[in-house]
N, C-alpha and C. Protein backbone atom coordinates (compact mmCIF):
# COMPACT_ATOMS: atom_id res chain seq x y z
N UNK A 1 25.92 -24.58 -100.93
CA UNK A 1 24.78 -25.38 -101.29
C UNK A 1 24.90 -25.72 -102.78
N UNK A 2 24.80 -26.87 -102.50
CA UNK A 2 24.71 -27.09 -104.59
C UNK A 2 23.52 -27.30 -105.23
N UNK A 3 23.60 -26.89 -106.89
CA UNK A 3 22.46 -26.59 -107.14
C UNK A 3 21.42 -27.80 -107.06
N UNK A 4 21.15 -29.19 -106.87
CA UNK A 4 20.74 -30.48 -106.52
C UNK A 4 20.01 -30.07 -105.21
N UNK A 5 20.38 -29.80 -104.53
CA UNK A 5 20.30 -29.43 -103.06
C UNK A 5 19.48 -27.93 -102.72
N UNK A 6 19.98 -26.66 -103.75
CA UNK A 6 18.95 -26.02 -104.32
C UNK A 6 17.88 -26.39 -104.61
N UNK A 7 18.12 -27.47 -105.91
CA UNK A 7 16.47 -27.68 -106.09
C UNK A 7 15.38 -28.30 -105.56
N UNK A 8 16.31 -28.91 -104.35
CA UNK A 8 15.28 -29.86 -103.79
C UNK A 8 14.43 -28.82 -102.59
N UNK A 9 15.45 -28.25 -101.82
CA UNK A 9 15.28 -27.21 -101.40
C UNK A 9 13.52 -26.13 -101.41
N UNK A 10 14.09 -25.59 -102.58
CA UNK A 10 13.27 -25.40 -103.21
C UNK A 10 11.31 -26.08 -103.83
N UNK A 11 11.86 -27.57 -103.97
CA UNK A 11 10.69 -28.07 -104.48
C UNK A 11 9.74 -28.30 -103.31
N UNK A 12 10.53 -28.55 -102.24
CA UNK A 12 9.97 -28.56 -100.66
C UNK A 12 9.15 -27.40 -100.43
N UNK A 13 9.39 -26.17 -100.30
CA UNK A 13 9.25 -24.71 -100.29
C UNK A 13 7.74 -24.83 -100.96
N UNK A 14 8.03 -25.12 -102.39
CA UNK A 14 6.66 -25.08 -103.44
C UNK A 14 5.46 -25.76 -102.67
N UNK A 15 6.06 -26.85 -102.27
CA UNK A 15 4.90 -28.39 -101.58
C UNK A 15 4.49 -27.59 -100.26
N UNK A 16 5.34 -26.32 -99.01
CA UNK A 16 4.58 -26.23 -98.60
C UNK A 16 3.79 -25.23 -98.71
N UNK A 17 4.03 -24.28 -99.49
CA UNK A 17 3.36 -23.52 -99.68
C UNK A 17 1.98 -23.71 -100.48
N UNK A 18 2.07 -24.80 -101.11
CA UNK A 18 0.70 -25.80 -101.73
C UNK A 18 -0.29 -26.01 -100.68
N UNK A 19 0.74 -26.90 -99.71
CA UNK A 19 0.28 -27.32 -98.25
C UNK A 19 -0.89 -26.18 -97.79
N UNK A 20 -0.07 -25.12 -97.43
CA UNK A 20 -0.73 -23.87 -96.93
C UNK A 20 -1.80 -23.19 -97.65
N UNK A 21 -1.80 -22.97 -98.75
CA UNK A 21 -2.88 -22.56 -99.31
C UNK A 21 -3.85 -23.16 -99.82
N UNK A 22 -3.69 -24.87 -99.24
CA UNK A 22 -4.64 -25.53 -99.40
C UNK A 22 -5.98 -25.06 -98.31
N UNK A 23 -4.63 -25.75 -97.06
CA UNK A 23 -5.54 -24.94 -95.65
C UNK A 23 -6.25 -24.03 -95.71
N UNK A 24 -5.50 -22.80 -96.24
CA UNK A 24 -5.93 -21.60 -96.42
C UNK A 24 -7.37 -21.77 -96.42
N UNK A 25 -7.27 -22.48 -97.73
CA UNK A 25 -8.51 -22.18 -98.32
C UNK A 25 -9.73 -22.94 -97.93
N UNK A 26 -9.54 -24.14 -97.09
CA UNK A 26 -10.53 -24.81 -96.64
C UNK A 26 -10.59 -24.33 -95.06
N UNK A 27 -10.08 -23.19 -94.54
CA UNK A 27 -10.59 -22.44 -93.30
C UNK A 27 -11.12 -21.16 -93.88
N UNK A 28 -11.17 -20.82 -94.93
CA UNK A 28 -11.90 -19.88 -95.31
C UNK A 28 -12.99 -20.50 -95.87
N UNK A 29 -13.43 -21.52 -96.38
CA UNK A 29 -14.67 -22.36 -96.67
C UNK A 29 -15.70 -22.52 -95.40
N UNK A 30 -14.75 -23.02 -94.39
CA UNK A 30 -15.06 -23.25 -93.03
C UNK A 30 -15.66 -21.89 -92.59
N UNK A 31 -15.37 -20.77 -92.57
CA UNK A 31 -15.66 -19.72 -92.01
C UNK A 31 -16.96 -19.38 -92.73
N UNK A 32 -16.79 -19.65 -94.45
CA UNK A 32 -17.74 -18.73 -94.81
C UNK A 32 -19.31 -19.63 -94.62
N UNK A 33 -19.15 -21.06 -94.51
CA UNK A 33 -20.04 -22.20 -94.09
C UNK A 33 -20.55 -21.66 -92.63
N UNK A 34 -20.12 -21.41 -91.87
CA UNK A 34 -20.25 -20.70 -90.56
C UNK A 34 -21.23 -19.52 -90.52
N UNK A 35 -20.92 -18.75 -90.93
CA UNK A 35 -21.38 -17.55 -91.25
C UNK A 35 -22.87 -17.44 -91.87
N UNK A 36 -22.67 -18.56 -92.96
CA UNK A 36 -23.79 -18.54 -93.57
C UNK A 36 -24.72 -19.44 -92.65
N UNK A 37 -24.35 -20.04 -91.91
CA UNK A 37 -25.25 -21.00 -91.36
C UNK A 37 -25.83 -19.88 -90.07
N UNK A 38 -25.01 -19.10 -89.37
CA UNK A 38 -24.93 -18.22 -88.26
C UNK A 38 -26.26 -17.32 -88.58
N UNK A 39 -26.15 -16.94 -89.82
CA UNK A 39 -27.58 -15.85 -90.97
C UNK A 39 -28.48 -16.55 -90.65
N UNK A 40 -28.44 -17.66 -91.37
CA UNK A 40 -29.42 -18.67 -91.89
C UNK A 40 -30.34 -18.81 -90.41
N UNK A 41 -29.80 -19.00 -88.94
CA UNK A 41 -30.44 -19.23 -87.85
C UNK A 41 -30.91 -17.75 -87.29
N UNK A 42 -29.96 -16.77 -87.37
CA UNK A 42 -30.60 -15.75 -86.83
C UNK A 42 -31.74 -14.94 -87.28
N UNK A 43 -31.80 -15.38 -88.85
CA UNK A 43 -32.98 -14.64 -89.28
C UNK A 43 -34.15 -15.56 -89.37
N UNK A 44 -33.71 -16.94 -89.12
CA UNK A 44 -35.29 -18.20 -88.83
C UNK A 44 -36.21 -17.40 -87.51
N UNK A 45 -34.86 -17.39 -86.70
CA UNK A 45 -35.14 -16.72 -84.92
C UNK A 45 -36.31 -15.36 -85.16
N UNK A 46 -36.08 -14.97 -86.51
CA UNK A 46 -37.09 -13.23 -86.12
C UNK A 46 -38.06 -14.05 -86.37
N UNK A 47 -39.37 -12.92 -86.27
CA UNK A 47 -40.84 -13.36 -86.46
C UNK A 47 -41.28 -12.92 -87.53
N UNK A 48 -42.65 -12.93 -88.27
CA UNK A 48 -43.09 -12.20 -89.41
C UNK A 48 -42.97 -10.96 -89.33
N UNK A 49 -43.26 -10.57 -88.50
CA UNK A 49 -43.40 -9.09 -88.27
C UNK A 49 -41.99 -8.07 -88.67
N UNK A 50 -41.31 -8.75 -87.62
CA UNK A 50 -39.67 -8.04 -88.24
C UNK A 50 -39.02 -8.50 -89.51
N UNK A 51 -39.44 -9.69 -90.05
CA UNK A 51 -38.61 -10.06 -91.68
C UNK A 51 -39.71 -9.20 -92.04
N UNK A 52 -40.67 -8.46 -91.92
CA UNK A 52 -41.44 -7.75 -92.66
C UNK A 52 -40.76 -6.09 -92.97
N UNK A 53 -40.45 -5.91 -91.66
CA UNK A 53 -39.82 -4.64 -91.69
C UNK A 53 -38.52 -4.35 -92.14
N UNK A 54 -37.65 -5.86 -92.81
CA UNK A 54 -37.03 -5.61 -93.42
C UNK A 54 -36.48 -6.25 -94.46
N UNK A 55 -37.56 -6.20 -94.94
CA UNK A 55 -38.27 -6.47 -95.97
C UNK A 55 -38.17 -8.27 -97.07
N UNK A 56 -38.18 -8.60 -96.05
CA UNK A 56 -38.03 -9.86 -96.33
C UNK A 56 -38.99 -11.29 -96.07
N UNK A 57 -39.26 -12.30 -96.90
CA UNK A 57 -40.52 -13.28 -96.56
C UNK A 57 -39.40 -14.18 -95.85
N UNK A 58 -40.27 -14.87 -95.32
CA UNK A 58 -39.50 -16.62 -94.69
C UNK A 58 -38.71 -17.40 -95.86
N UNK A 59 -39.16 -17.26 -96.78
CA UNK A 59 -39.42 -18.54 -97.79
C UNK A 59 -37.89 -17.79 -98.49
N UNK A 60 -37.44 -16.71 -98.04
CA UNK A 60 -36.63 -16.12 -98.82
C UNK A 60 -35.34 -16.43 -98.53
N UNK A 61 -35.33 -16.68 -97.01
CA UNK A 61 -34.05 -16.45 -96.01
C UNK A 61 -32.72 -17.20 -96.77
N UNK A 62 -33.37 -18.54 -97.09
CA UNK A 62 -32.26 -19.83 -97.10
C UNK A 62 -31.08 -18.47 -98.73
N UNK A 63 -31.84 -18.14 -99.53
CA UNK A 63 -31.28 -17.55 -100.66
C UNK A 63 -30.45 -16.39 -100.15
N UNK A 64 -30.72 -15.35 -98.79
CA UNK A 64 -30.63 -14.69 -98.42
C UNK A 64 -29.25 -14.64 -97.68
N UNK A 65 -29.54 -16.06 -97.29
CA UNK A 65 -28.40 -16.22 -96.15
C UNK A 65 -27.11 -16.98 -96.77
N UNK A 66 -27.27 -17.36 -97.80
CA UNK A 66 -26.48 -18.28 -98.96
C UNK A 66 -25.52 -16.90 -99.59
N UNK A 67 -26.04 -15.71 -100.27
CA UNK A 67 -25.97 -14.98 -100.91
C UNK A 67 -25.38 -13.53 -100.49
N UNK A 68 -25.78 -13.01 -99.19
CA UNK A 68 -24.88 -12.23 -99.02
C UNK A 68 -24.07 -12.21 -98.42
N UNK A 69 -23.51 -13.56 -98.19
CA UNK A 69 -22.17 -13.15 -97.52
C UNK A 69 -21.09 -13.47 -98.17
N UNK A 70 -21.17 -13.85 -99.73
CA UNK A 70 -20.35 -13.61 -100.60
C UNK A 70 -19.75 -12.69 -101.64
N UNK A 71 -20.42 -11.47 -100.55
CA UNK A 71 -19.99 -9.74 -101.02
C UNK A 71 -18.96 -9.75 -100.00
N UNK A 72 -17.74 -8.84 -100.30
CA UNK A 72 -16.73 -8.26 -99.56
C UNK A 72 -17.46 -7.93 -98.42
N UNK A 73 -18.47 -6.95 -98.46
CA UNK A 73 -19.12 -5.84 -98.04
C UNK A 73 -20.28 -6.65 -96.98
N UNK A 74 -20.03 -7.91 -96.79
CA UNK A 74 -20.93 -8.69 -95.61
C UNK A 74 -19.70 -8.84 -94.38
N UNK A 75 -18.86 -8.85 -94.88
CA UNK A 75 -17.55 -9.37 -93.82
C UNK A 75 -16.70 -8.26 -92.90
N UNK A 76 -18.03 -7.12 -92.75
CA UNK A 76 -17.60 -5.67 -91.77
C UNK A 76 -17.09 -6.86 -90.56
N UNK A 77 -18.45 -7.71 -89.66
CA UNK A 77 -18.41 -8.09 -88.34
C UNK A 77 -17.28 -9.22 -88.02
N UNK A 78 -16.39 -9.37 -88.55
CA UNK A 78 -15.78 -10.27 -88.40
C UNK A 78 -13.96 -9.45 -87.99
């Protein structure tokens, strides 16, 4: 292989690995959009009574559901 052919080689390699961690990263956007939206409905679904018991208002959720699932430590269920 000559080095021309190396480098092209090579520059290919870089582009897809660009490629890929583009993806990467817009299926991990995708997921975490998911997720948060997944919160966001299941805790509309409780009633006063249970966002009460744990310890939470209505008015709170949208912040709620935005917010923790951008801890490590939200992403046990997955």
């Amino acid at each position: 292989m000559t080095s021309a052919s190396l480098n092209t080689t090579l520059g290919w390699e870089r582009h897809r690995k660009t490629v890929a961690q583009l993806f990467n990263r817009a299926g991990q956007s995708l997921a975490s959009w998911w997720r948060k939206r997944r919160t966001f409905h299941t805790l509309m679904e409780l009633d006063d009574h249970a966002l009460k018991d744990i310890g939470l208002h209505r008015s709170e959720i949208p912040s709620v559901a935005h917010h923790s699932l951008t801890s490590t430590h939200a992403r046990w269920r997955d």
